[in-house]
PDB file of N, CA and C in Angstrom:
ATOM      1  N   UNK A   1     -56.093   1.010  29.449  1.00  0.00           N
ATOM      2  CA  UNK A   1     -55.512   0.578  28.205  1.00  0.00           C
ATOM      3  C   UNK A   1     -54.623   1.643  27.569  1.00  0.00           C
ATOM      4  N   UNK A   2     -54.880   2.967  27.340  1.00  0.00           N
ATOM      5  CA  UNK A   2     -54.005   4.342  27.102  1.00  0.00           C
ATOM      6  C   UNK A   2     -53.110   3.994  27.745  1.00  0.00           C
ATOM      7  N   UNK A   3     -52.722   3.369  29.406  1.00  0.00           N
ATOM      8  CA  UNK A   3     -51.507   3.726  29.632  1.00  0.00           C
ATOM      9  C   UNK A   3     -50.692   2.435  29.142  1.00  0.00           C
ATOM     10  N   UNK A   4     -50.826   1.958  28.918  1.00  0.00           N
ATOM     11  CA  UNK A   4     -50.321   0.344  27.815  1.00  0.00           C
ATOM     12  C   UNK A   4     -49.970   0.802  26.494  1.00  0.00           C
ATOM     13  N   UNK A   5     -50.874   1.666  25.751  1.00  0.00           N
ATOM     14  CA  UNK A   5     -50.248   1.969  24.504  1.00  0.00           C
ATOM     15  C   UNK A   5     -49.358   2.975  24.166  1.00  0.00           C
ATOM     16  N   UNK A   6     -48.944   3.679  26.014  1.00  0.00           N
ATOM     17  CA  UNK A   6     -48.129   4.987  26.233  1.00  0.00           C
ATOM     18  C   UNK A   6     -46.603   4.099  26.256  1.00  0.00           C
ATOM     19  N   UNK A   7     -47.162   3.313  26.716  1.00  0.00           N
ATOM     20  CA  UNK A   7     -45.661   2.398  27.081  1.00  0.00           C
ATOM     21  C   UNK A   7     -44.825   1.631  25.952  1.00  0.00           C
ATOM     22  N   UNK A   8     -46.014   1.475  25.449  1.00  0.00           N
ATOM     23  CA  UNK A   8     -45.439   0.814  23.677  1.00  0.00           C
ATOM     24  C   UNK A   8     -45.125   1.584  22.886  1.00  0.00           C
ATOM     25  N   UNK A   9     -45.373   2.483  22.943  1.00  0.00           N
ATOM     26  CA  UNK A   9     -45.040   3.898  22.005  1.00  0.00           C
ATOM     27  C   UNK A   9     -43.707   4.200  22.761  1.00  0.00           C
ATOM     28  N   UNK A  10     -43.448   4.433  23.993  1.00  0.00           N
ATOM     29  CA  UNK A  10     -42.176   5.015  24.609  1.00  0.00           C
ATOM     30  C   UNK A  10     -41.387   3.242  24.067  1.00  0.00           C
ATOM     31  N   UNK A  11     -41.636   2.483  24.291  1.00  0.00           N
ATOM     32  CA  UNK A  11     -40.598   1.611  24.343  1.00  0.00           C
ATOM     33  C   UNK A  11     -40.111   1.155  22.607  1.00  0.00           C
ATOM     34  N   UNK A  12     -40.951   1.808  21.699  1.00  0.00           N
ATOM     35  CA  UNK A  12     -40.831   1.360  20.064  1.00  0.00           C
ATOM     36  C   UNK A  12     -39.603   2.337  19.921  1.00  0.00           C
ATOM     37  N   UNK A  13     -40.073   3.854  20.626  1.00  0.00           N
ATOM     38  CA  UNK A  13     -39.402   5.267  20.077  1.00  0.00           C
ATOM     39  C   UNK A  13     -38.101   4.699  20.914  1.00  0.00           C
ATOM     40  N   UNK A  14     -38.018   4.313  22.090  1.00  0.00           N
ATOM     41  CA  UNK A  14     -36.409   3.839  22.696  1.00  0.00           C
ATOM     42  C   UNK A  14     -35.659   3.043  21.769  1.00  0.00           C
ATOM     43  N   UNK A  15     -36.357   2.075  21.236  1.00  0.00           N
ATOM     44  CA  UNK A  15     -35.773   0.837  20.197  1.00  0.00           C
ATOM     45  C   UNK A  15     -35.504   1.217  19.340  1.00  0.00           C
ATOM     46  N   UNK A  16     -36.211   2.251  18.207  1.00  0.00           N
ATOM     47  CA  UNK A  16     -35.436   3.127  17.649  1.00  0.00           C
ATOM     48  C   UNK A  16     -34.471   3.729  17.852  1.00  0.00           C
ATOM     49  N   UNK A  17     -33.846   4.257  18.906  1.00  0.00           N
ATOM     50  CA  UNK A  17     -33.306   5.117  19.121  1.00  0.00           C
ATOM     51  C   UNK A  17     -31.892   4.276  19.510  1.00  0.00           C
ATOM     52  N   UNK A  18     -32.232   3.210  20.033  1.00  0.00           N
ATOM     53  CA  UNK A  18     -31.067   2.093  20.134  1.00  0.00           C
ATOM     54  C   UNK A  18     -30.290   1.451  19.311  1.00  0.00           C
ATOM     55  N   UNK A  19     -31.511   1.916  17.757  1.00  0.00           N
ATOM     56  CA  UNK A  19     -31.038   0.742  16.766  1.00  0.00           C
ATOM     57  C   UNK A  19     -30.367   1.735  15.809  1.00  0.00           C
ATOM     58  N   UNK A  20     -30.839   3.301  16.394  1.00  0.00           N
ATOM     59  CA  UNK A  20     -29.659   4.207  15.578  1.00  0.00           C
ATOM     60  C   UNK A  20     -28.440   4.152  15.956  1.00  0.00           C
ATOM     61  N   UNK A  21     -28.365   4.173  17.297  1.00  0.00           N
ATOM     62  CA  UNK A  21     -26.937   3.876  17.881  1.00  0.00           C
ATOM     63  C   UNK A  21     -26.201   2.827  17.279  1.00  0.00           C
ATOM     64  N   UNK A  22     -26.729   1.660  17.699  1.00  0.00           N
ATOM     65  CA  UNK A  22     -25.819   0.665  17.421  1.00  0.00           C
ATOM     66  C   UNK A  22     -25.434   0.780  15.633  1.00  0.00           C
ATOM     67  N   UNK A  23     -26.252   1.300  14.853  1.00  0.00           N
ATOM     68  CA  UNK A  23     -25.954   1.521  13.447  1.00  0.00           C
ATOM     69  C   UNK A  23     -24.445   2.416  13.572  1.00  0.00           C
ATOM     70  N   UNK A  24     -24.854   3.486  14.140  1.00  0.00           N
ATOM     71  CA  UNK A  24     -23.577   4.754  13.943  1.00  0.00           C
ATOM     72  C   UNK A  24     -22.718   4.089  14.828  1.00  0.00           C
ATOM     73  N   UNK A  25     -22.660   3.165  15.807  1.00  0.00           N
ATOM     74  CA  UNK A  25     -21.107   2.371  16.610  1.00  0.00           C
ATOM     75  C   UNK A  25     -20.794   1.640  15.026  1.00  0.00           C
ATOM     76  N   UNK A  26     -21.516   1.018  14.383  1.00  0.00           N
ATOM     77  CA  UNK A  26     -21.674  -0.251  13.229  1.00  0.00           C
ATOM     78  C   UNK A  26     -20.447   0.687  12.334  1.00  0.00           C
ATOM     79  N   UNK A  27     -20.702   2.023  12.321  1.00  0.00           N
ATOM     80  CA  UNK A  27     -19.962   2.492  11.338  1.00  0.00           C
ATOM     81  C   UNK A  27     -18.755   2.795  11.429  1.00  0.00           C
ATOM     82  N   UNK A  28     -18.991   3.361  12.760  1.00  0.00           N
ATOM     83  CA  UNK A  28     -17.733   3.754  13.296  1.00  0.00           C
ATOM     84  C   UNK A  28     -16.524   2.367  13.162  1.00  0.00           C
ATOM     85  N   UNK A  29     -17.492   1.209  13.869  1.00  0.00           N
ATOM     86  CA  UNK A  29     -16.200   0.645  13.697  1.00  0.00           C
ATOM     87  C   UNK A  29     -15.553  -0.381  12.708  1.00  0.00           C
ATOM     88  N   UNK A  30     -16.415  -0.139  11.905  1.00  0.00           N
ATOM     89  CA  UNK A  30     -15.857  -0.632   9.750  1.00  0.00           C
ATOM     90  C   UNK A  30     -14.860   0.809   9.698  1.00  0.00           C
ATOM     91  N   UNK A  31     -15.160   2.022  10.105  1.00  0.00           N
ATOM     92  CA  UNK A  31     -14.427   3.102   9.498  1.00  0.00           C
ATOM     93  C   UNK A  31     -12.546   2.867  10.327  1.00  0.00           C
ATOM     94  N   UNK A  32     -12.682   2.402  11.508  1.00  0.00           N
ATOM     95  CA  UNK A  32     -11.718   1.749  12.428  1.00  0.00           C
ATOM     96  C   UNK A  32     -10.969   1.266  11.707  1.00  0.00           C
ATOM     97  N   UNK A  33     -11.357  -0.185  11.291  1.00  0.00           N
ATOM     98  CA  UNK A  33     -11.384  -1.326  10.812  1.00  0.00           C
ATOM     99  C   UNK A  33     -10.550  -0.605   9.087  1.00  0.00           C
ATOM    100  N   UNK A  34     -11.499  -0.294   8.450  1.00  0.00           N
ATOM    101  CA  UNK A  34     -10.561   0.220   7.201  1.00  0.00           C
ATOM    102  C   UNK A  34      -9.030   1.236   7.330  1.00  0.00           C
ATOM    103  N   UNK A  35      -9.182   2.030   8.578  1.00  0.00           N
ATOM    104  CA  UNK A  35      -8.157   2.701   8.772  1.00  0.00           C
ATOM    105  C   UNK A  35      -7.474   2.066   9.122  1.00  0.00           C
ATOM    106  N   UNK A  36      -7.322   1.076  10.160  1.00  0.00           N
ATOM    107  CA  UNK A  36      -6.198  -0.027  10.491  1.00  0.00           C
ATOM    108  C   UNK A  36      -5.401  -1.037   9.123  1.00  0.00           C
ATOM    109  N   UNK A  37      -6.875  -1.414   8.027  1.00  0.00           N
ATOM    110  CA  UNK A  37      -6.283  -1.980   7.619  1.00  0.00           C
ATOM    111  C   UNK A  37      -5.495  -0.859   6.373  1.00  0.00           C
ATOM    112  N   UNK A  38      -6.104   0.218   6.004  1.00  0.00           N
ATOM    113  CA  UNK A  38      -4.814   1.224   5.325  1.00  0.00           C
ATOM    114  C   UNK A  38      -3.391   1.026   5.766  1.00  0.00           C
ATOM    115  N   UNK A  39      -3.590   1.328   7.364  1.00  0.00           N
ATOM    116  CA  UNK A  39      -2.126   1.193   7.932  1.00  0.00           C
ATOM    117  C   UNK A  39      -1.246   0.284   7.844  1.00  0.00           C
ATOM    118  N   UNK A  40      -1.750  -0.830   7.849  1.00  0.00           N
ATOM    119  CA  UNK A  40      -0.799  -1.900   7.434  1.00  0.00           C
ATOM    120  C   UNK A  40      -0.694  -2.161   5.854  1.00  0.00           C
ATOM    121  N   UNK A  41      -1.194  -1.577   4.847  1.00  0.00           N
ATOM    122  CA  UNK A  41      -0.923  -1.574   3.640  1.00  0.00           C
ATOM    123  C   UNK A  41       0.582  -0.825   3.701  1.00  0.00           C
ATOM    124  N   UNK A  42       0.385   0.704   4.133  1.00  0.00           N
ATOM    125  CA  UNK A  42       1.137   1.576   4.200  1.00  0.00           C
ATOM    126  C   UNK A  42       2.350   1.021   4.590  1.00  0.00           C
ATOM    127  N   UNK A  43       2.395   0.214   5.518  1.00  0.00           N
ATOM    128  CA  UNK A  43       3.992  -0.263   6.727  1.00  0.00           C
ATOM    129  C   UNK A  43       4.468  -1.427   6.001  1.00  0.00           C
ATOM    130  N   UNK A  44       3.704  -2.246   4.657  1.00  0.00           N
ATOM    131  CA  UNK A  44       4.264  -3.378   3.810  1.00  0.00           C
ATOM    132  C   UNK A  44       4.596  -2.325   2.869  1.00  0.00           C
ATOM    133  N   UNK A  45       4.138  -1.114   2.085  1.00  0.00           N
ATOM    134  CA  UNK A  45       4.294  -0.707   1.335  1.00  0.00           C
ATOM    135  C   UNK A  45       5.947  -0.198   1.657  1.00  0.00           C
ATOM    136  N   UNK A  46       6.094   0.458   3.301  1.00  0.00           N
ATOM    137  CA  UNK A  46       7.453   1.244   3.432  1.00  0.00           C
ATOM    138  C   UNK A  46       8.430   0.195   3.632  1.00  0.00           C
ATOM    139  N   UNK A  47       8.334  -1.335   3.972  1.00  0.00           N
ATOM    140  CA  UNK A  47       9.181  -2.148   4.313  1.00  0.00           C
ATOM    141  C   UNK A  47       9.238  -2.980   2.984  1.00  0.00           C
ATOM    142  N   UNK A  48       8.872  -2.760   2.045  1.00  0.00           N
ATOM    143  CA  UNK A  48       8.863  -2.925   0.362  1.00  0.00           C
ATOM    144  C   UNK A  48      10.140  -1.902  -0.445  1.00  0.00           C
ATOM    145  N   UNK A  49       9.699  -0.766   0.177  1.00  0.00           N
ATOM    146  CA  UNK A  49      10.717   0.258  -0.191  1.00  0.00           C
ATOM    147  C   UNK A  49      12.085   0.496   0.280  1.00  0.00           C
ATOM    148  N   UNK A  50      12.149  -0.051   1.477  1.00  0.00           N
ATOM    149  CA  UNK A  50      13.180  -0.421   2.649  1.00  0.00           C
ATOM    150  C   UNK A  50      13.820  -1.498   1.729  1.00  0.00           C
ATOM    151  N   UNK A  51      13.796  -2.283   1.858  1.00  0.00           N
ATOM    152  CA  UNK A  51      14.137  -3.639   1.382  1.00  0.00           C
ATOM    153  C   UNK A  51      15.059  -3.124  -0.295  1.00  0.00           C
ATOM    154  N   UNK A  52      13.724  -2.913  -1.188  1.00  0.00           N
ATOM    155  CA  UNK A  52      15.073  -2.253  -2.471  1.00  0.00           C
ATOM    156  C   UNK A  52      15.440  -1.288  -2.047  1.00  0.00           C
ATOM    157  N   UNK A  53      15.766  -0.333  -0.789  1.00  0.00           N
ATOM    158  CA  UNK A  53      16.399   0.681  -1.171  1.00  0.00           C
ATOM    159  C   UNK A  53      17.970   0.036  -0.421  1.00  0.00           C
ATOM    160  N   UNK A  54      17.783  -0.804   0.232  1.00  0.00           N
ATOM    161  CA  UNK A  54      19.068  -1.513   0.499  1.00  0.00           C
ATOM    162  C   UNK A  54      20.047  -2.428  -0.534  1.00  0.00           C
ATOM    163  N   UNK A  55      18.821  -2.702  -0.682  1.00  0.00           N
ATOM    164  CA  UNK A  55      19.343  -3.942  -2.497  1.00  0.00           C
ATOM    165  C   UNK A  55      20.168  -2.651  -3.115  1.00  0.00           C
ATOM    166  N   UNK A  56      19.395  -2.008  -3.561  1.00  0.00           N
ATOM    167  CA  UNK A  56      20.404  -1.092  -4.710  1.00  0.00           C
ATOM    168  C   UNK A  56      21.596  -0.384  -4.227  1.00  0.00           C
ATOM    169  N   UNK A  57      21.734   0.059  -2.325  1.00  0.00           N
ATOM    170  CA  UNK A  57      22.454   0.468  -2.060  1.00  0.00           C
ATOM    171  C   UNK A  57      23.763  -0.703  -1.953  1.00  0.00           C
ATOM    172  N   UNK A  58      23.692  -1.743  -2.118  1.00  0.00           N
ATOM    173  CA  UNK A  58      24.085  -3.102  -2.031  1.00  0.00           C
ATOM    174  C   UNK A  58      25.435  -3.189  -3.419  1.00  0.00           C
ATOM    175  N   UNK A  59      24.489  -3.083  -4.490  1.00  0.00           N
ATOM    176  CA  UNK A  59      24.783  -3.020  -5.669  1.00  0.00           C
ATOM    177  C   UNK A  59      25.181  -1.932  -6.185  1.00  0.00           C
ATOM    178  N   UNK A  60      24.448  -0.636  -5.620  1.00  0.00           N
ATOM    179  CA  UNK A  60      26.250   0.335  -6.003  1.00  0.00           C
ATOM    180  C   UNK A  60      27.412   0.165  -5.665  1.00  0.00           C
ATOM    181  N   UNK A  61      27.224  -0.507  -4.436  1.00  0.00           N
ATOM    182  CA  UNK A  61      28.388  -0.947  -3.914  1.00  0.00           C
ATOM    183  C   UNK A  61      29.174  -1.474  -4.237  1.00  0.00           C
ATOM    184  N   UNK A  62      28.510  -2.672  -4.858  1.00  0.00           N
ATOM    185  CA  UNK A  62      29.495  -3.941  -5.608  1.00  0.00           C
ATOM    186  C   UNK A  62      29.837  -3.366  -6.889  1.00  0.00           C
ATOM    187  N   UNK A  63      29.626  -2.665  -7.382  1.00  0.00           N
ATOM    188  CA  UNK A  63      29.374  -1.703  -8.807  1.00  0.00           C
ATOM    189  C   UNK A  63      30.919  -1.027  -8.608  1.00  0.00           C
ATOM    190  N   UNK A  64      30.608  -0.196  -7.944  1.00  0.00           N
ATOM    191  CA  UNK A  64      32.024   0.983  -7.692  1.00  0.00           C
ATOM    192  C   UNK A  64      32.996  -0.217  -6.927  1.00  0.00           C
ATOM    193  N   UNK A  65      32.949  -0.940  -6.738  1.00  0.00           N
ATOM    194  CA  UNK A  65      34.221  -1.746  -6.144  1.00  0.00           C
ATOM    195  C   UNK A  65      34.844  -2.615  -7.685  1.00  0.00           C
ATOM    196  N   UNK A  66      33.509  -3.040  -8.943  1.00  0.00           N
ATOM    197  CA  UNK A  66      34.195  -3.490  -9.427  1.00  0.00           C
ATOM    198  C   UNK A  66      34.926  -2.486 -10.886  1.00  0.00           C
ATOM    199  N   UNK A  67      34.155  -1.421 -10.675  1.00  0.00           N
ATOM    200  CA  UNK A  67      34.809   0.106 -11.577  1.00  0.00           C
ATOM    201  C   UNK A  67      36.481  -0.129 -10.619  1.00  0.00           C
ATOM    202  N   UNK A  68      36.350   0.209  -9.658  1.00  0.00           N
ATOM    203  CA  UNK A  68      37.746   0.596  -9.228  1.00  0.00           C
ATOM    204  C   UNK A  68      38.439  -0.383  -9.206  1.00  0.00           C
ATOM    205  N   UNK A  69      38.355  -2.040  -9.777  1.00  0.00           N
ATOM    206  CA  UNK A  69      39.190  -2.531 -10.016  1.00  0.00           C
ATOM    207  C   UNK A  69      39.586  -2.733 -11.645  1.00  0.00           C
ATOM    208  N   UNK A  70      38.839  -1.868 -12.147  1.00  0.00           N
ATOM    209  CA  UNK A  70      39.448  -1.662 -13.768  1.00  0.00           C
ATOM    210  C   UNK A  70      39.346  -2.984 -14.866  1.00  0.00           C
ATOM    211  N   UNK A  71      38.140  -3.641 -14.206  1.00  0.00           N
ATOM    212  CA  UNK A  71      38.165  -4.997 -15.187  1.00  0.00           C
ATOM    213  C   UNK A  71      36.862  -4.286 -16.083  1.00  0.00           C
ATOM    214  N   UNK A  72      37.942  -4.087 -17.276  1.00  0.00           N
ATOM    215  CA  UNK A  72      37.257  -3.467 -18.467  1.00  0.00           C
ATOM    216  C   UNK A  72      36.151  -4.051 -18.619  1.00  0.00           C
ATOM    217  N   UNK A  73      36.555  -5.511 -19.308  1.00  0.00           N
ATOM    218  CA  UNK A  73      35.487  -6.252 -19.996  1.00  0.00           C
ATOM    219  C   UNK A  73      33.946  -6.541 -18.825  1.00  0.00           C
ATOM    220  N   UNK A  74      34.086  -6.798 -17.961  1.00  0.00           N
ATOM    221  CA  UNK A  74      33.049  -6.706 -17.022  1.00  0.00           C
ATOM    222  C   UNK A  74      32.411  -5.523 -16.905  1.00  0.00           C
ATOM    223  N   UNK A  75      32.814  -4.179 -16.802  1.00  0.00           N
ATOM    224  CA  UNK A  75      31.988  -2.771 -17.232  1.00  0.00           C
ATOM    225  C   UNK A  75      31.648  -2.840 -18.393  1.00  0.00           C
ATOM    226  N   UNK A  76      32.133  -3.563 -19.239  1.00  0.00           N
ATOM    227  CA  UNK A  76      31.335  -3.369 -20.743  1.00  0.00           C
ATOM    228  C   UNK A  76      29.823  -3.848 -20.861  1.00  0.00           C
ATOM    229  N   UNK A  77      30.325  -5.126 -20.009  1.00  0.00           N
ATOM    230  CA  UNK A  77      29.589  -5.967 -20.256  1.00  0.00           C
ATOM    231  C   UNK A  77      27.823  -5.474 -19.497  1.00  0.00           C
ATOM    232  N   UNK A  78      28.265  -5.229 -18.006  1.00  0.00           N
ATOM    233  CA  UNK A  78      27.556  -4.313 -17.330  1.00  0.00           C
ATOM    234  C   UNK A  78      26.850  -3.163 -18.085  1.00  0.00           C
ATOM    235  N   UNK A  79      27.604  -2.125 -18.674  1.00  0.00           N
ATOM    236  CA  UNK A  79      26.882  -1.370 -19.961  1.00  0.00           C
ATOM    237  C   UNK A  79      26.263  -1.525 -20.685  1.00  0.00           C
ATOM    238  N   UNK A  80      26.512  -2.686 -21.585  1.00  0.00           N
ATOM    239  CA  UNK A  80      25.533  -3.341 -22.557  1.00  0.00           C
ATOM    240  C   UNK A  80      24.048  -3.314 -21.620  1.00  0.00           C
ATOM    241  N   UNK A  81      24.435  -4.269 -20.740  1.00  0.00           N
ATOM    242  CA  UNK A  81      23.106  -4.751 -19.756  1.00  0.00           C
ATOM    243  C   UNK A  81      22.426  -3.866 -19.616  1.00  0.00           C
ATOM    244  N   UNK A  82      22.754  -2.782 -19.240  1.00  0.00           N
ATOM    245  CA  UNK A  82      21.893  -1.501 -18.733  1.00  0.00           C
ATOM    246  C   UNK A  82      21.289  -0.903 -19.794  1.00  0.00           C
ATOM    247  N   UNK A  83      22.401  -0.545 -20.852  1.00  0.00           N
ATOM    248  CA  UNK A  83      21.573  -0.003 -22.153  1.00  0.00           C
ATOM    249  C   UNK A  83      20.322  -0.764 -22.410  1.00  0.00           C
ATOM    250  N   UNK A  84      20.609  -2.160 -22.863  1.00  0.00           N
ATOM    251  CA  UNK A  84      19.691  -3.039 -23.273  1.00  0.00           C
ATOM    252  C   UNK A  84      18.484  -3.300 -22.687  1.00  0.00           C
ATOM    253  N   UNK A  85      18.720  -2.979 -20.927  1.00  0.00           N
ATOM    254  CA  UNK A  85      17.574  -3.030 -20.147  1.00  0.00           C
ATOM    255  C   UNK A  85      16.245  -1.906 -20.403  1.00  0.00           C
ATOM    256  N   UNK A  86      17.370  -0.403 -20.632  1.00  0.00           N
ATOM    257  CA  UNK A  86      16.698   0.727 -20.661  1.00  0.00           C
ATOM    258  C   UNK A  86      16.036   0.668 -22.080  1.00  0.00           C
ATOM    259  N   UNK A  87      16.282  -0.264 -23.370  1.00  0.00           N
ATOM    260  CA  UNK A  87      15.540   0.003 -24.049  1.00  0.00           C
ATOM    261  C   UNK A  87      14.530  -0.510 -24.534  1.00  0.00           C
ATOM    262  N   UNK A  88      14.424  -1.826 -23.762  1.00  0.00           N
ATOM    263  CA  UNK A  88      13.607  -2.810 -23.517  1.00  0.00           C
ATOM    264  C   UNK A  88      12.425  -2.232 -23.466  1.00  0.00           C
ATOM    265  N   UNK A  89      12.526  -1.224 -22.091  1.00  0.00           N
ATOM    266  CA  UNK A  89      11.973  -1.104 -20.946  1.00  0.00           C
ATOM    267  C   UNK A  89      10.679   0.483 -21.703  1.00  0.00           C
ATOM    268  N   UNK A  90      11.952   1.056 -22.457  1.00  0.00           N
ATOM    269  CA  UNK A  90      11.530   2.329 -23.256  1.00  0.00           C
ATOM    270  C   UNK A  90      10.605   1.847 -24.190  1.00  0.00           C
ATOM    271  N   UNK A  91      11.071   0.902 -25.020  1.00  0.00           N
ATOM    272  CA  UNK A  91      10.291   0.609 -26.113  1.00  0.00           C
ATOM    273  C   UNK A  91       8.864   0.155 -25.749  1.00  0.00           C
ATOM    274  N   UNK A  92       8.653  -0.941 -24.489  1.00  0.00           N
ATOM    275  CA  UNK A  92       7.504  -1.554 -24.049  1.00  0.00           C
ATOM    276  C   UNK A  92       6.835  -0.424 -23.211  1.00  0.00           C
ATOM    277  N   UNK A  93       7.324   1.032 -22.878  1.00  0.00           N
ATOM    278  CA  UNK A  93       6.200   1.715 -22.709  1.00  0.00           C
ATOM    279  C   UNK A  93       5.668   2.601 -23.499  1.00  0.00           C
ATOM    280  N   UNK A  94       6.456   2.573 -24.775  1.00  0.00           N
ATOM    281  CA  UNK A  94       5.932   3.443 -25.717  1.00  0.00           C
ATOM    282  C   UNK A  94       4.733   2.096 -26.647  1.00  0.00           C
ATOM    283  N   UNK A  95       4.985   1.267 -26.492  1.00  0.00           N
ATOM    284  CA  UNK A  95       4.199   0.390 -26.975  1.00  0.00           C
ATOM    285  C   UNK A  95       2.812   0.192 -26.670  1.00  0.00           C
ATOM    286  N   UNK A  96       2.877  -0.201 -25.259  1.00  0.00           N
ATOM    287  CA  UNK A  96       1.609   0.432 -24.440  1.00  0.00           C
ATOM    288  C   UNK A  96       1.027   1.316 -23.777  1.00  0.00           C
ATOM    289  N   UNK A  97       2.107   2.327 -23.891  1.00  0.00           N
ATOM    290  CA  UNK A  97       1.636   3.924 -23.374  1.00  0.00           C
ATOM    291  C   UNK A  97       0.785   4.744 -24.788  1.00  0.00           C
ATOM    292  N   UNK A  98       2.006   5.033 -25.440  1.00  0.00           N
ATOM    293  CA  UNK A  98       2.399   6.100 -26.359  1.00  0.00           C
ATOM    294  C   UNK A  98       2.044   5.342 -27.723  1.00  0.00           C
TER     295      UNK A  98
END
């Protein structure tokens, strides 16, 4: 009978020892799993930034083409816009910042 309860004892301490493993694979591969999904945050985040940094390069464009054709009233008008944007923009963070 001792050698029956030698065997249950070796085979509890193995099962333990199995069920640590598979815990620390368990972790490993959630820790995988979160790093992958960082990465693709990261590659929407740079193709987010991509995207307006073309837009605006877009629109300087159209900007200085329509400066160099000297249509006053359209730069004015453009000016206003921008002022008006920037103080919009100033005022609503001093509002909820400051």
């Amino acid at each position: 009978m001792s050698a029956t309860y030698e065997r249950e004892r070796q085979n509890n301490a193995r099962l333990d020892e199995l069920a640590s493993k598979v815990s620390a694979l368990r972790g490993v591969t959630i820790d995988i799993y979160d790093q992958a999904r960082n990465h693709e945050v990261i590659d929407q985040t740079t193709d987010t930034f991509s995207s307006i940094g073309s837009q605006l390069k877009g629109s300087a464009t159209r900007l200085g083409r329509m400066a160099a054709s000297g249509n006053k009233v359209a730069i004015l008008k453009l000016s206003g816009i921008l002022i008006g944007s920037f103080l919009v923009i100033y005022y609503l963070y001093r509002l909820f910042v400051g």
